[in-house]
Protein backbone atom coordinates (compact mmCIF):
# COMPACT_ATOMS: atom_id res chain seq x y z
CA UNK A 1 -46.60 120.48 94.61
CA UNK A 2 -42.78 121.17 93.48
CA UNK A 3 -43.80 123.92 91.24
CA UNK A 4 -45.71 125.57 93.75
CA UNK A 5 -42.55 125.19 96.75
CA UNK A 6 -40.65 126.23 93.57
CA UNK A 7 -42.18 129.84 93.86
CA UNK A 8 -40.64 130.18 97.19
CA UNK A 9 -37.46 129.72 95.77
CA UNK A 10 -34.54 132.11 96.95
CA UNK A 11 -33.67 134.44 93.77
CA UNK A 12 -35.00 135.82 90.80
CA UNK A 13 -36.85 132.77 90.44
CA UNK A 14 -39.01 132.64 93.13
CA UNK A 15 -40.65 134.52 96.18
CA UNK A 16 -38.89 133.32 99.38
CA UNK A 17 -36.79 135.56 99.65
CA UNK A 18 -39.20 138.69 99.21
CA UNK A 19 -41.33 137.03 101.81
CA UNK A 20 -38.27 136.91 103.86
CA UNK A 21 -37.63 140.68 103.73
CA UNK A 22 -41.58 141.37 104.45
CA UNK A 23 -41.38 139.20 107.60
CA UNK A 24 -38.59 141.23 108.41
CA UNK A 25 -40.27 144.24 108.56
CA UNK A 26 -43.11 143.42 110.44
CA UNK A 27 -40.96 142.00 112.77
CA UNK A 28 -38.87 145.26 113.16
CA UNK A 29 -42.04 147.54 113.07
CA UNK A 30 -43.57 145.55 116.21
CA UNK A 31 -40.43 145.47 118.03
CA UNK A 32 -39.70 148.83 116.88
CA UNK A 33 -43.28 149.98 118.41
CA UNK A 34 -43.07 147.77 121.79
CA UNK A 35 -40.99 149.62 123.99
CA UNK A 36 -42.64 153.28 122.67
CA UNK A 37 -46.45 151.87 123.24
CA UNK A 38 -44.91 149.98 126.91
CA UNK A 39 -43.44 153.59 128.25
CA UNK A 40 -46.01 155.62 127.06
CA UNK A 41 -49.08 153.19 128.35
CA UNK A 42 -47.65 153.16 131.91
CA UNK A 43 -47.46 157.00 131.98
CA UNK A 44 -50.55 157.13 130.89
CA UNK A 45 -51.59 154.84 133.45
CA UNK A 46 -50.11 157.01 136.48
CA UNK A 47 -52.02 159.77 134.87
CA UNK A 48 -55.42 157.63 135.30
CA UNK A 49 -54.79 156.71 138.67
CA UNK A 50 -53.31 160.41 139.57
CA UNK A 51 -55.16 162.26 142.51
CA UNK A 52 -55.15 165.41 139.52
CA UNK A 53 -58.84 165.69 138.39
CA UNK A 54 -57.28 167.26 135.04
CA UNK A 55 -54.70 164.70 134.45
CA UNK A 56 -56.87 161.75 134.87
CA UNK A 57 -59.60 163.11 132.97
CA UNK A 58 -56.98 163.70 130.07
CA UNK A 59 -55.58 160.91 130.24
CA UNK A 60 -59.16 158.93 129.90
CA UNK A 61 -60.04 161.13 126.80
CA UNK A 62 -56.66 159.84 125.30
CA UNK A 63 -57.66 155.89 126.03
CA UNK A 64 -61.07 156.57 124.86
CA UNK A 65 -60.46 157.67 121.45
CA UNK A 66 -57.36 155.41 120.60
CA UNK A 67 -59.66 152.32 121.81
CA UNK A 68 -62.40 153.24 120.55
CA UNK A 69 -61.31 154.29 116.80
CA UNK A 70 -60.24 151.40 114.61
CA UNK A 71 -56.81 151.00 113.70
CA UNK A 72 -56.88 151.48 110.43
CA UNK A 73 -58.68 154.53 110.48
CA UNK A 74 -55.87 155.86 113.25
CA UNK A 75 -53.25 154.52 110.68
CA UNK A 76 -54.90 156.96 107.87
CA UNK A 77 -55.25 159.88 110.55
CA UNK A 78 -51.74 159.70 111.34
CA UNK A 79 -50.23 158.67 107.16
CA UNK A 80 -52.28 161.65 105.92
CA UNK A 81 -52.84 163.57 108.71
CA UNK A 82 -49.16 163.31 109.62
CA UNK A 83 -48.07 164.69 106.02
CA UNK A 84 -49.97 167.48 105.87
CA UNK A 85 -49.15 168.55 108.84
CA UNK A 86 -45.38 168.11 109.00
CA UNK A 87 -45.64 169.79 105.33
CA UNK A 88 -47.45 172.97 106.33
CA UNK A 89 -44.85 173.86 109.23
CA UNK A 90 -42.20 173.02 106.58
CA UNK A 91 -43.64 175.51 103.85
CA UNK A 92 -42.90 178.31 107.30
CA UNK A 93 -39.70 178.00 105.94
CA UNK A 94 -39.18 176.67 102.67
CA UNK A 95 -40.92 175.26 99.99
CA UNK A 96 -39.19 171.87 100.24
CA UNK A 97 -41.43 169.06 99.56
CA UNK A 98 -41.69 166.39 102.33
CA UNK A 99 -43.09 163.06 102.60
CA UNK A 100 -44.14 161.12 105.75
CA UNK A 101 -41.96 157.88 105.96
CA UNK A 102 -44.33 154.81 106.32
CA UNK A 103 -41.86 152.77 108.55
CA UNK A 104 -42.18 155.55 111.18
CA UNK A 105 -46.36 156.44 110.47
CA UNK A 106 -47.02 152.66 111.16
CA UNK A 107 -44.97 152.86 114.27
CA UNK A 108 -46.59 155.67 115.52
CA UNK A 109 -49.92 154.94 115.08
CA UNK A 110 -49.55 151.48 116.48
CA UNK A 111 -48.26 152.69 119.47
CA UNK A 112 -51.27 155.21 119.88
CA UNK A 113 -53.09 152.47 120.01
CA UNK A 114 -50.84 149.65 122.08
CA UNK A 115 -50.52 152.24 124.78
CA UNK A 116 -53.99 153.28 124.93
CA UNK A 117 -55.10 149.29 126.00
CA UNK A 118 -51.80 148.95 127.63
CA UNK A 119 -52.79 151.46 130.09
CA UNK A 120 -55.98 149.96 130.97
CA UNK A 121 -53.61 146.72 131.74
CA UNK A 122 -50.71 148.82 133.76
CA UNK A 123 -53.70 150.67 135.58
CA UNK A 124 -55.45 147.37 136.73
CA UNK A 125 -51.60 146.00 137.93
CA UNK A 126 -51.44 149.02 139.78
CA UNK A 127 -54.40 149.14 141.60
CA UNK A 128 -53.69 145.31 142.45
CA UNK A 129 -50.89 146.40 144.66
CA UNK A 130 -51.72 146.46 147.86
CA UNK A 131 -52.09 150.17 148.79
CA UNK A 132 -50.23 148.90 152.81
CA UNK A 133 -46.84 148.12 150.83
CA UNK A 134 -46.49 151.38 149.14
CA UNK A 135 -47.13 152.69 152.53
CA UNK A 136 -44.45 150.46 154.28
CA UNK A 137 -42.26 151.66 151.68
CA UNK A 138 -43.18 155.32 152.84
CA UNK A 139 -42.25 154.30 156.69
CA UNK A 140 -39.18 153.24 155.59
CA UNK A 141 -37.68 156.19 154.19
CA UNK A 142 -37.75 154.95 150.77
CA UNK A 143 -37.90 158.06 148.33
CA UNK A 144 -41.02 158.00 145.29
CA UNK A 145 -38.20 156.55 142.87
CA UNK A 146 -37.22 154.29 145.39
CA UNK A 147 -41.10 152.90 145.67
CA UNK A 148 -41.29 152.99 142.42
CA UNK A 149 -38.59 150.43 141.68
CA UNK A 150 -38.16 148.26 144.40
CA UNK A 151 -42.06 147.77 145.92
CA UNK A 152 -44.53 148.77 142.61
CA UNK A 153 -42.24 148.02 139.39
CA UNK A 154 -41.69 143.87 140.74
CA UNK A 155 -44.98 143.50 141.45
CA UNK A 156 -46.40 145.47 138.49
CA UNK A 157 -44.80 143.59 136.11
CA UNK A 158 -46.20 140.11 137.36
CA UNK A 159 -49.57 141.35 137.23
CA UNK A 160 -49.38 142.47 133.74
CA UNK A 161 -47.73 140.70 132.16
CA UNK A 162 -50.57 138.27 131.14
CA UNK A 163 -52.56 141.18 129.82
CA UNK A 164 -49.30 142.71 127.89
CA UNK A 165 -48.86 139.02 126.34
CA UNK A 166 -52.23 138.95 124.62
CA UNK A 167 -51.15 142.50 123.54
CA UNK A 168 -47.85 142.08 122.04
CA UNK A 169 -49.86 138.92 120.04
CA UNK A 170 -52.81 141.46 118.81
CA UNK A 171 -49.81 143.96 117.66
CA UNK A 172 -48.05 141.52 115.67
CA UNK A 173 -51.12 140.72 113.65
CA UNK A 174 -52.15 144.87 113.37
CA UNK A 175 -48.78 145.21 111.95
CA UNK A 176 -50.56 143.91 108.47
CA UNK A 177 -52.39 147.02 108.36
CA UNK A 178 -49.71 149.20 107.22
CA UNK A 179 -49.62 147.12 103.78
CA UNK A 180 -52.65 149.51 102.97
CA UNK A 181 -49.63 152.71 103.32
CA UNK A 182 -47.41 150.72 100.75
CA UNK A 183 -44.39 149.70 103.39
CA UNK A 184 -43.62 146.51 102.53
CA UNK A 185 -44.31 143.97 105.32
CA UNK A 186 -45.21 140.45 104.81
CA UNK A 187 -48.59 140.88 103.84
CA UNK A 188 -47.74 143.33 100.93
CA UNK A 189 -45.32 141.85 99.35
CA UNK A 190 -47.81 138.62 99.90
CA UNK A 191 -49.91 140.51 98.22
CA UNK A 192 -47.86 140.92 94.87
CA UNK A 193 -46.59 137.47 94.91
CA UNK A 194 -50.34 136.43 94.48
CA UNK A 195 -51.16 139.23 92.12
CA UNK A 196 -47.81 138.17 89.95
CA UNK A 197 -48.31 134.23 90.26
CA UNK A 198 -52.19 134.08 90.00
CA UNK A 199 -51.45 131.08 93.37
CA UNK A 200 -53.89 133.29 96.19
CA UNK A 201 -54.02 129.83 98.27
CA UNK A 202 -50.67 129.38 98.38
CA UNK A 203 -49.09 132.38 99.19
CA UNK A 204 -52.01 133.22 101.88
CA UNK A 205 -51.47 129.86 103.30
CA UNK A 206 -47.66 130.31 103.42
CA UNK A 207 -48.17 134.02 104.99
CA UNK A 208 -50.49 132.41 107.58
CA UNK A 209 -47.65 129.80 108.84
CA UNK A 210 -45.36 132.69 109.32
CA UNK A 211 -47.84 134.89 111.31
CA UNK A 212 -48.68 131.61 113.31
CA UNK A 213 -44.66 131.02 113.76
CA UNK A 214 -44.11 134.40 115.35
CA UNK A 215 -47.04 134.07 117.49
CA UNK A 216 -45.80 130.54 118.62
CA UNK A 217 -42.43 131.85 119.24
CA UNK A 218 -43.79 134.85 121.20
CA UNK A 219 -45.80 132.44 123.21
CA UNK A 220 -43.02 130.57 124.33
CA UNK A 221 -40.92 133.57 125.10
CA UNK A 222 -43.76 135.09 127.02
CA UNK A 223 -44.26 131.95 128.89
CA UNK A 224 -40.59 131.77 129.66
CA UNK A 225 -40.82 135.35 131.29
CA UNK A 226 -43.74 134.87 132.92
CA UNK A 227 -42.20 131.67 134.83
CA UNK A 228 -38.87 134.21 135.68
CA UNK A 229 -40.73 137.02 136.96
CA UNK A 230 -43.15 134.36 138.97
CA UNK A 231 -40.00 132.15 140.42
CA UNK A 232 -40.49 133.88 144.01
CA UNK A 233 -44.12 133.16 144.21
CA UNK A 234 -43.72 129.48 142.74
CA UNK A 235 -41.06 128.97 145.62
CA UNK A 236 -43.12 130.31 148.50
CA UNK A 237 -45.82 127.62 147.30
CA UNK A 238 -43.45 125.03 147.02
């Protein structure tokens, strides 16, 4: 059992502190990809529930292909797609070779895909609202922006939060997929400690504490904001 916490050992030594940098960067990739997939789900959302044939009917062909093709798959579209793309518009102007970084193809196709099932989330929150506040709102002068952040953002929030939670808990685990574009998360570089030290069990086991850490710690912080942004309602029970 020593020699095998041994090969977590910080240095040249051992693997801890390679696993340390992985965990990093999936950390930093699904933080880096929250507030991109949050923004662009809940426009996406008002575009469902616009009164604009068009717009809605665009916005539901967006949701239906980003939910409906698998992640990996979306990852590839985007990684090779991406690079091809990005290199024939450069070859307009030179003949420069470029490469697609795999920090930034990870991040965008995981917010494709977090904002096409976080709209579904944002557009069920917003038809919860009852349709006779936004309309008080209107009687009282308030302008759209006005509406928008004092009546539907409060109440929007609290009613998606739960959905967004289980979200935020499915992105942290898709974050593994962009081992397969050689950025090197935790399950990469998990992935050459076992291929270097022959110990599969071990290092798998050890990568499956972390991913359980983050998503205990994630729980607890969602559970904290779910209590803040609930404190009104708890108090009118009380």
């Amino acid at each position: 059992m020593d020699e095998l916490l041994g090969l977590l050992a910080w240095g040249p030594t051992g693997w801890g502190d390679e696993l340390a940098d992985g965990l990093k960067i999936t950390v930093m990739l699904a933080l880096s990809t929250l507030p991109f997939g949050l923004v662009l789900g809940f426009f996406i959302a008002l575009a469902k529930n616009a009164s604009e044939p068009a717009l809605a009917r665009a916005a539901n062909i967006y949701t239906t292909i980003f939910r409906g093709l698998p992640e990996l798959l979306t990852l590839f579209i985007v990684y090779y797609g991406g690079q091809i793309v990005l290199q024939q518009f450069v070859n307009l102007f030179t003949d420069t070779y470029v490469e697609v970084n795999s920090f930034v193809a990870g991040m965008v196709a995981l917010t494709l895909v977090f904002s096409a099932f976080a709209s579904e989330v944002f557009l069920g929150a917003l038809r919860a609202i009852a349709k006779g506040q936004i309309e008080a709102g209107m009687a009282l002068g308030l302008s759209r922006w006005s509406r928008m952040r004092f009546v539907i953002l409060p109440q929007l929030i609290r009613y998606a939060l739960p959905g967004l939670s289980n979200l935020w808990l499915v992105l942290l685990k898709d974050t593994s997929l962009v081992s397969i574009i050689a950025l090197n998360d935790l399950l990469r570089l998990t992935n050459i400690a076992v291929g270097a030290t022959k110990e599969p069990f071990f290092f798998y086991a050890v990568a499956c504490l972390l991913y359980l850490t983050l998503s205990l710690i994630s729980s607890i912080g969602l559970g904290g904001i779910e209590r803040y942004v609930n404190r009104g309602e708890q108090r009118g029970r009380a």
